[in-house]
Protein backbone atom coordinates (compact mmCIF):
# COMPACT_ATOMS: atom_id res chain seq x y z
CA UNK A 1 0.00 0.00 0.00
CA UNK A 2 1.57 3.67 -1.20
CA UNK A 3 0.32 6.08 1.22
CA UNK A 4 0.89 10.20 0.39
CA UNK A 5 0.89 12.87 3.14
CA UNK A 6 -0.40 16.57 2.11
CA UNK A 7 0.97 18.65 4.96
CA UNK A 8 5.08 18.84 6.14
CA UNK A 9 4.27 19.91 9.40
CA UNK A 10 4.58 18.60 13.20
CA UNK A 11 1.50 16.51 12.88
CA UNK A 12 3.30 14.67 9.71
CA UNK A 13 6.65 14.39 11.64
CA UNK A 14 5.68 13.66 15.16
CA UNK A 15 2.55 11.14 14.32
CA UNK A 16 1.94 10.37 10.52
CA UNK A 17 4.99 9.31 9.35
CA UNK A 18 6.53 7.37 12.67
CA UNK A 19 3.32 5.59 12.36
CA UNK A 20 2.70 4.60 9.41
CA UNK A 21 6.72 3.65 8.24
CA UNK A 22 6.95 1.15 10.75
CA UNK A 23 3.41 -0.94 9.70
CA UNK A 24 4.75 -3.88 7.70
CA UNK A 25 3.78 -3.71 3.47
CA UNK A 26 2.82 0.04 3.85
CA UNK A 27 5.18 2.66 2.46
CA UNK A 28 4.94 6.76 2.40
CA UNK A 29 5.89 6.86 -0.79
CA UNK A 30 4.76 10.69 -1.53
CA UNK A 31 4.69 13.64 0.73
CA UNK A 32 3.55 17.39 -0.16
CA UNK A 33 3.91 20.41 1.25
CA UNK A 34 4.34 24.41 1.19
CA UNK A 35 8.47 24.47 2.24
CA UNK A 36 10.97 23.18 0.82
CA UNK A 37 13.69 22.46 3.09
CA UNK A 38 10.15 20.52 5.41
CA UNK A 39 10.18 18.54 2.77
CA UNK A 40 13.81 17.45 2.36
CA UNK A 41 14.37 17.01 5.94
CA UNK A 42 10.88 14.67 6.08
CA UNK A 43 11.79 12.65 3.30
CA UNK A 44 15.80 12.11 4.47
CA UNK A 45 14.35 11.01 7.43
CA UNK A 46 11.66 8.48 6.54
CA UNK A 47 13.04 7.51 3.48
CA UNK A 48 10.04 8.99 1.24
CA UNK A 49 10.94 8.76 -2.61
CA UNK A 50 8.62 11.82 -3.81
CA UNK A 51 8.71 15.12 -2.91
CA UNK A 52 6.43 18.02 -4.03
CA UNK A 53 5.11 21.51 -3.52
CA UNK A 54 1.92 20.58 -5.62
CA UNK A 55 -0.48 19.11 -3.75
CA UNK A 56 -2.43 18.22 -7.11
CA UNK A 57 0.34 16.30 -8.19
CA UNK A 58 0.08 13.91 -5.73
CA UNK A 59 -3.46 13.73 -5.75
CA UNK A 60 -3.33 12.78 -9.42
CA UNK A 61 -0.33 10.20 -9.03
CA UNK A 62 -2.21 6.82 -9.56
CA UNK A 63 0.98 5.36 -7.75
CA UNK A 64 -1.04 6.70 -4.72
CA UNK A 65 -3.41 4.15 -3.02
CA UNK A 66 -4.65 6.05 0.27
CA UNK A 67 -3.72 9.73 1.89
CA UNK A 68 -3.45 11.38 4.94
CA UNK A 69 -4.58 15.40 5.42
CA UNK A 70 -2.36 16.67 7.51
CA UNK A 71 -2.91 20.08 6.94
CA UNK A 72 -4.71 23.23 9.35
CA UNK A 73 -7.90 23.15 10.67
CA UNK A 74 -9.57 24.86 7.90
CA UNK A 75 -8.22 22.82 4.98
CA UNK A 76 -9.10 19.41 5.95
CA UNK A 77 -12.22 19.36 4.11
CA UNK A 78 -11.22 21.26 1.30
CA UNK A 79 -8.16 18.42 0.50
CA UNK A 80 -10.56 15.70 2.40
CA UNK A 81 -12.61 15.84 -0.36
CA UNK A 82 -10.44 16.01 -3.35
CA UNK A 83 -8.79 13.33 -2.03
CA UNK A 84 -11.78 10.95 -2.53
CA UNK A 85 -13.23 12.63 -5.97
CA UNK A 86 -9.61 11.61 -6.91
CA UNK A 87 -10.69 7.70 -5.71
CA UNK A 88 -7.92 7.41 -3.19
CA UNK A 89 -8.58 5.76 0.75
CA UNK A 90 -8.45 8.90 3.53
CA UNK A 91 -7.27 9.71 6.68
CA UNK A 92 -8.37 13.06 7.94
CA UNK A 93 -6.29 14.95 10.79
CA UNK A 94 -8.57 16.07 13.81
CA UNK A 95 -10.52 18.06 13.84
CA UNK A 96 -12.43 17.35 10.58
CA UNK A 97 -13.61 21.42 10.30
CA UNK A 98 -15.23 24.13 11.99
CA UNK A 99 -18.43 24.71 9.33
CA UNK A 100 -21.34 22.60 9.56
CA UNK A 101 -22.28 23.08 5.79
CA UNK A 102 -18.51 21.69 5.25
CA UNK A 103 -18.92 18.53 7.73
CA UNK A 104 -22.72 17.60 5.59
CA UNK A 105 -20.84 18.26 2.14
CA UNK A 106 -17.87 15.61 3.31
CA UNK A 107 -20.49 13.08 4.93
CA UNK A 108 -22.48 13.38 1.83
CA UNK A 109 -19.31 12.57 -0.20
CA UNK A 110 -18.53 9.70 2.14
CA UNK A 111 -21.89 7.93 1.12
CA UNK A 112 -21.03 8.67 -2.31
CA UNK A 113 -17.36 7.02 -2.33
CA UNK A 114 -16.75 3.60 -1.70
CA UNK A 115 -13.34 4.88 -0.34
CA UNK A 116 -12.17 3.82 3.20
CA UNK A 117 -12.21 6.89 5.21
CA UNK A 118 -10.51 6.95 9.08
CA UNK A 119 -11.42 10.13 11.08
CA UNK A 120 -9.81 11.21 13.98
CA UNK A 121 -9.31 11.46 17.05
CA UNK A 122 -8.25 8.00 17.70
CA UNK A 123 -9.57 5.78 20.43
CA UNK A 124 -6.81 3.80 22.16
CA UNK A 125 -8.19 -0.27 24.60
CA UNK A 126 -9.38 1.76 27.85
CA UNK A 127 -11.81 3.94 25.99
CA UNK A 128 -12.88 0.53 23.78
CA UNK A 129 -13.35 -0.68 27.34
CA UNK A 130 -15.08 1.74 28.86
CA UNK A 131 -17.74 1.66 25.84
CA UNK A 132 -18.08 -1.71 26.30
CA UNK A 133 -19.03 -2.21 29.78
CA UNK A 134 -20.95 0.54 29.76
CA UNK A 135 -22.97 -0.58 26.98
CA UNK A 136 -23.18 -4.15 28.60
CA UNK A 137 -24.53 -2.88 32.12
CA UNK A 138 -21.46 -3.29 34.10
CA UNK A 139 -21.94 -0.13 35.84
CA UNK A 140 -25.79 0.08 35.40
CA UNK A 141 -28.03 3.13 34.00
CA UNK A 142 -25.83 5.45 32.37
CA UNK A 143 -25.69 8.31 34.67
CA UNK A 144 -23.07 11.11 33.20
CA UNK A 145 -19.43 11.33 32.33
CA UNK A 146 -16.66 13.56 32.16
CA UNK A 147 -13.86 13.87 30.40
CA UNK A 148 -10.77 16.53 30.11
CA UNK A 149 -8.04 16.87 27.48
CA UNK A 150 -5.95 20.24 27.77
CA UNK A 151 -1.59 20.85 27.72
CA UNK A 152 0.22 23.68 27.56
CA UNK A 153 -0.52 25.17 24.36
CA UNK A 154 0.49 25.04 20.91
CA UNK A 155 3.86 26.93 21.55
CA UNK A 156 5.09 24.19 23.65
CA UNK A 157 3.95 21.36 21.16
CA UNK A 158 5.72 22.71 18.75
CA UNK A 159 9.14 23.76 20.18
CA UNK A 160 10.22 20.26 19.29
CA UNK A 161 8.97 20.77 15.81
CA UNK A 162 10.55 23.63 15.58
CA UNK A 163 13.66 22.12 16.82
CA UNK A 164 13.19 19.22 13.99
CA UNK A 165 13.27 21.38 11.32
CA UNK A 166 15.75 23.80 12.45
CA UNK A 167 13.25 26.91 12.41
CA UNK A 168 13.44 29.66 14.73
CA UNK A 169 10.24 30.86 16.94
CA UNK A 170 7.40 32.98 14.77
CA UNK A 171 3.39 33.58 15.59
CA UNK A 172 2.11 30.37 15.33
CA UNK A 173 -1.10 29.80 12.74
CA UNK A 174 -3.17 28.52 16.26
CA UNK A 175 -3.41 31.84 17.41
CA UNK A 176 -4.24 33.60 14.23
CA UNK A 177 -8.10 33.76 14.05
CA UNK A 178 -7.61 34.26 10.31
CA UNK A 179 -5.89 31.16 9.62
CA UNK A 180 -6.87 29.30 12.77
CA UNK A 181 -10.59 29.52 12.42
CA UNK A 182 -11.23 27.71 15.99
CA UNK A 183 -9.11 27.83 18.66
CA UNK A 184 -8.32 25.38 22.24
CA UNK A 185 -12.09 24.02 22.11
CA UNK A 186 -11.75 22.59 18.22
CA UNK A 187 -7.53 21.80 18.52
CA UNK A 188 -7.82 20.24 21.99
CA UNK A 189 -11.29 19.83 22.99
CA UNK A 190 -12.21 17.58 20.14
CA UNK A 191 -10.37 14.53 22.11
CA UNK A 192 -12.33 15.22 25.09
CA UNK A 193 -16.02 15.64 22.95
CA UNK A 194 -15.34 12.45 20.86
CA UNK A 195 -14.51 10.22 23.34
CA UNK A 196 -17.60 10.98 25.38
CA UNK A 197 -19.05 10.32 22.26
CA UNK A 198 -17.64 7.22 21.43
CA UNK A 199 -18.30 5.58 24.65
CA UNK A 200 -22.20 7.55 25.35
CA UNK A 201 -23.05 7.74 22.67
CA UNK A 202 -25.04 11.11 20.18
CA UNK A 203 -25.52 14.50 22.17
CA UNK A 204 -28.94 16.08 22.32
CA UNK A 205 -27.83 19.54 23.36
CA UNK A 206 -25.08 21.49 24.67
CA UNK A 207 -23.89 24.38 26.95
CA UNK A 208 -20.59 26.07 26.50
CA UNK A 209 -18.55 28.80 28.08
CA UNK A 210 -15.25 29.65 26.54
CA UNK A 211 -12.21 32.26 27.88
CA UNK A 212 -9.31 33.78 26.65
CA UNK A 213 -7.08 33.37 29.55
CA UNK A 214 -3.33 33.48 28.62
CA UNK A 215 -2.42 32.84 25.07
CA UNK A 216 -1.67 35.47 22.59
CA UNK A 217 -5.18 35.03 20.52
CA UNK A 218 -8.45 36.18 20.38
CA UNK A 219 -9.78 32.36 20.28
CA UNK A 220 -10.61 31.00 23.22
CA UNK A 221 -8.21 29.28 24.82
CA UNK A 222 -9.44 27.70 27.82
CA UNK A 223 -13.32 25.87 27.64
CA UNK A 224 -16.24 23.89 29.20
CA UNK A 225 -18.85 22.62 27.91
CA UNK A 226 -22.00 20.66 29.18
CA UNK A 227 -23.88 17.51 27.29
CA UNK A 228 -27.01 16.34 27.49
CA UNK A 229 -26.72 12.41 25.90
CA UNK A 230 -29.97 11.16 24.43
CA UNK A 231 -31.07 9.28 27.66
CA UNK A 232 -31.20 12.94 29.66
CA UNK A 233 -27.89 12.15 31.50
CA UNK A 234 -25.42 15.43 31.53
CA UNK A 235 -21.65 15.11 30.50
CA UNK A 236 -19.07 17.20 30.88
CA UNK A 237 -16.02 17.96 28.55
CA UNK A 238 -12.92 20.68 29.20
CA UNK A 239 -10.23 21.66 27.41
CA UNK A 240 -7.15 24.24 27.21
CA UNK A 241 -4.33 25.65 25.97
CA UNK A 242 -3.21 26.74 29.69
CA UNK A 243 -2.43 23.59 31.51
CA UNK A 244 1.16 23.06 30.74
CA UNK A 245 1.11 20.26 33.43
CA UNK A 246 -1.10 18.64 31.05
CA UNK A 247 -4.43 16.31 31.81
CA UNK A 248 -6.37 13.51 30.52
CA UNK A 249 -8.64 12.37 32.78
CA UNK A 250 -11.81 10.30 31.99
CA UNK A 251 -15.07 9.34 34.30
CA UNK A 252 -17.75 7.48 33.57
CA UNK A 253 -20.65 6.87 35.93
CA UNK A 254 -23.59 4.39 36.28
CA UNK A 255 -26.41 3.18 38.57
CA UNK A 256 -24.27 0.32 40.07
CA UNK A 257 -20.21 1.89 39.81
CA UNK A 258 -18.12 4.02 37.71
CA UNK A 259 -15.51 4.04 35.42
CA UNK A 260 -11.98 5.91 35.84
CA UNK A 261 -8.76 6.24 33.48
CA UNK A 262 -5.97 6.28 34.00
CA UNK A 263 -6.79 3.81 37.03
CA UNK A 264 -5.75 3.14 40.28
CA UNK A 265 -1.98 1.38 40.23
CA UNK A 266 -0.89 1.96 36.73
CA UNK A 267 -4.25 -0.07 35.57
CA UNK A 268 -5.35 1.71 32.12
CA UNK A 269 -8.84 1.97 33.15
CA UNK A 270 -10.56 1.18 37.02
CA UNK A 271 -14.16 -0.23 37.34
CA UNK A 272 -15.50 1.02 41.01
CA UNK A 273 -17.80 -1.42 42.58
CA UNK A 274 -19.95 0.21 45.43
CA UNK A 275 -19.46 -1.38 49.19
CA UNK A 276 -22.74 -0.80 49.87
CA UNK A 277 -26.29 0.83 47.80
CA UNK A 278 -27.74 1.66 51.61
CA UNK A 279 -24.39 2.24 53.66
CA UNK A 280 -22.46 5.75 53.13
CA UNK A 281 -19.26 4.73 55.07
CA UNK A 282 -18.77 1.54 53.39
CA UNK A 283 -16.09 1.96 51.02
CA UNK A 284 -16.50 1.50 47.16
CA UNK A 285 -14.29 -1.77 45.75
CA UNK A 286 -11.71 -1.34 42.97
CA UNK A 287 -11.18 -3.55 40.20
CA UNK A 288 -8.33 -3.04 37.62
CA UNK A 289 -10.15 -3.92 34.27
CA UNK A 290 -8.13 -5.88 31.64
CA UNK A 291 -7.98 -4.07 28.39
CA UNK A 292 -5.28 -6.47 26.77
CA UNK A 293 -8.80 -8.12 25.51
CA UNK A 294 -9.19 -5.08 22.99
CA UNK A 295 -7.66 -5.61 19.51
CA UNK A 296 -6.80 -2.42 18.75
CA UNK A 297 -3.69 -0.53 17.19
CA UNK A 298 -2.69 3.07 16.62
CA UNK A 299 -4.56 4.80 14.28
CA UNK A 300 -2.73 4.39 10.99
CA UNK A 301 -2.70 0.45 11.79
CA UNK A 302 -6.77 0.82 12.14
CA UNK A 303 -7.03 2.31 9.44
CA UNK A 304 -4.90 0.60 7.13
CA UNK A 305 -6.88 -2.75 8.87
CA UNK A 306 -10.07 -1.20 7.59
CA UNK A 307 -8.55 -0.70 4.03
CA UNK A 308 -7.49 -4.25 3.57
CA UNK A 309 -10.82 -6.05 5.38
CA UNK A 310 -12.83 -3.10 3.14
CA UNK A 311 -14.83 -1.82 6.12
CA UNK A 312 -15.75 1.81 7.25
CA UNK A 313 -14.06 2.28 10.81
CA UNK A 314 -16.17 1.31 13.44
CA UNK A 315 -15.86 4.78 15.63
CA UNK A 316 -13.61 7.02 13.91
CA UNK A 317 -15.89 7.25 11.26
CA UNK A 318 -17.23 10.51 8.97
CA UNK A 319 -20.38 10.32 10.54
CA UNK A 320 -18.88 10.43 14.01
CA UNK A 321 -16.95 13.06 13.35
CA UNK A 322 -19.74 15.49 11.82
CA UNK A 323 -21.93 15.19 14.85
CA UNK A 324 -18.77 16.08 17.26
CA UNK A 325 -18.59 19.23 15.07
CA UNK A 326 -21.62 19.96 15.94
CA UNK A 327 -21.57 19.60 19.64
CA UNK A 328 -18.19 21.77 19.03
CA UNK A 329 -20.06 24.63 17.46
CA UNK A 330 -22.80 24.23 19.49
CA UNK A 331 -20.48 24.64 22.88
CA UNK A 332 -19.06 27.91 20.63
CA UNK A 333 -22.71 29.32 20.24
CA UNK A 334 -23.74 28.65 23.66
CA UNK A 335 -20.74 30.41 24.86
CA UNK A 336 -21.52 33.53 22.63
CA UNK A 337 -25.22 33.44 23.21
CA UNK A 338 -25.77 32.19 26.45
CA UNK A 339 -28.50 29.72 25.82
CA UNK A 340 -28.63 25.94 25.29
CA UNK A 341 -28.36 25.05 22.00
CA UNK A 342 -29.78 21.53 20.36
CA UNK A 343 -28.31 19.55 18.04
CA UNK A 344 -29.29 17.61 14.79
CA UNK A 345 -27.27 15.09 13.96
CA UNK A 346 -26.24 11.33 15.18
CA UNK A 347 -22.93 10.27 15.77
CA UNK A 348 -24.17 6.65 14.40
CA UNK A 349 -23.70 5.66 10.45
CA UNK A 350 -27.02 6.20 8.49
């Protein structure tokens, strides 16, 4: 399988290509971008043949099987969807845009393609997990969830990109609201959104505030929002750019436990069994859940899986991402507006 990468930035050197050069019978065989010396020091590194500031050329090479967009925010969907009209498989770069009408035009092209297309975020064995025992009634009625996904910014992401391609420190296209689009709540907030998603399930309606805090933008750079899942129970998702101690944390609670990762003792993922439904003293029991169960890789090896067993991913799907989109730009209006705002779409395949 020839895969081509449009975009020579971090996201391309610190995830695509690692990834995806060390999955046995897949090559990078073309990579595109905007600068020149990116390009050189990307392919001298991973050993990628073809090298081009012409996107279009490698969209039209037929030595091209499948693509990754590894582009900013607002060109995803743009390249996303020449990238199928041009018959190839796709994997799109979170987030997949910050335009509804753009997230229904590339769903409606999904339907239309019988291309493979991988959409992340990525969902690693202890949010699999989670999903599963939740949806099997190991922790009861669904009861709410939170979930929180924030570092230090983009300026501290990228000083080792920087440092990779041997660039010196400029304003960084995050903070430009230009060329940017969304800011902490899109870029960060999107891990937080889907995976509540992928384990709850579609949101029914959402409450946001949003703040400026520290960063050098007029995005928002810090954010909370409030779900409502279709069975009435509230979630919780929060972001930022302004946490350079940096946090993922995940909850998920039920009727008869809860759900934490990371877990207690190194465990990926705790299920909390109450002591007692009538006793308040009596202590709840831990239990270290086994993910190893899970047969799941990183995202490039799911989605190179999907291409060979011809399948549409099974979360990180188009349809998936759309409806986070939604909740995302709902959390933005709610912010702005100050009212709840209800949303449309599924995060289930029509």
């Amino acid at each position: 399988m020839n895969v081509g990468i449009i975009g020579a930035g971090g996201i391309a050197y610190k995830l695509h290509l690692p990834q995806l050069t060390a999955i046995p019978g897949v090559q990078v065989t073309h990579l595109a971008g905007r600068e020149e010396h990116r390009l050189r020091i990307l392919a001298e590194k991973y050993d990628v043949p073809h090298c081009t500031t012409d996107y279009q050329a490698l969209l039209a090479d037929d030595r091209v099987d499948a693509v990754v967009v590894a582009l900013p925010h607002p060109l995803h969907v743009p390249f996303g969807l020449q990238v199928l009209q041009a018959g190839k498989h796709l994997l799109m770069q979170k987030p997949l845009c910050g335009r509804m009408d753009e997230a229904d035009r590339f769903v409606e092209a999904v339907e239309r393609s019988d291309r493979i297309v991988y959409c992340l975020p990525h969902f690693g064995p202890e949010v699999r997990k989670a999903r599963q025992l939740l949806l099997s009634g190991a922790i009861g009625k669904f009861s709410g969830a939170y979930c929180r996904a924030s570092h230090g910014g983009p300026e501290v992401y990228y000083a080792e990109v920087r440092d990779a391609f041997q660039e010196t420190g400029e304003e960084l296209w995050f903070f430009k609201e230009g060329e940017a689009a969304v800011g902490a709540l899109f870029d960060m907030g999107v891990y937080a959104v889907a995976t509540l998603v992928a384990i709850a399930g579609s949101v029914r309606a959402v409450t946001g505030m949003i703040a400026t805090v520290d960063k050098p933008t007029t995005l928002e750079d810090t954010a909370t929002l409030v779900l409502q899942f279709e069975n009435g129970a509230p979630g919780t998702a929060e972001t930022g750019w302004c946490d350079p101690a940096r946090t993922w944390q995940l909850r998920v609670h039920g009727t008869a436990g809860k759900l934490v990762s990371p877990g207690e003792n190194g465990a990926p993922l705790t299920r909390w069994e109450p002591g007692s439904y009538t006793r308040e003293d009596v202590p709840a029991i831990p239990h270290a859940v086994d993910c190893s169960d899970i047969p799941v890789g990183n995202a490039h090896e799911e989605w190179v899986r999907c291409i060979r067993e011809n399948r549409q991913p099974d979360l990180c799907h188009a349809w998936a991402a759309r409806h986070v989109t939604e909740v995302l730009l709902a959390g933005l209006e709610s912010a702005r507006s100050g009212q709840r705002v209800t949303l449309r779409t599924r995060a289930e395949r029509v």
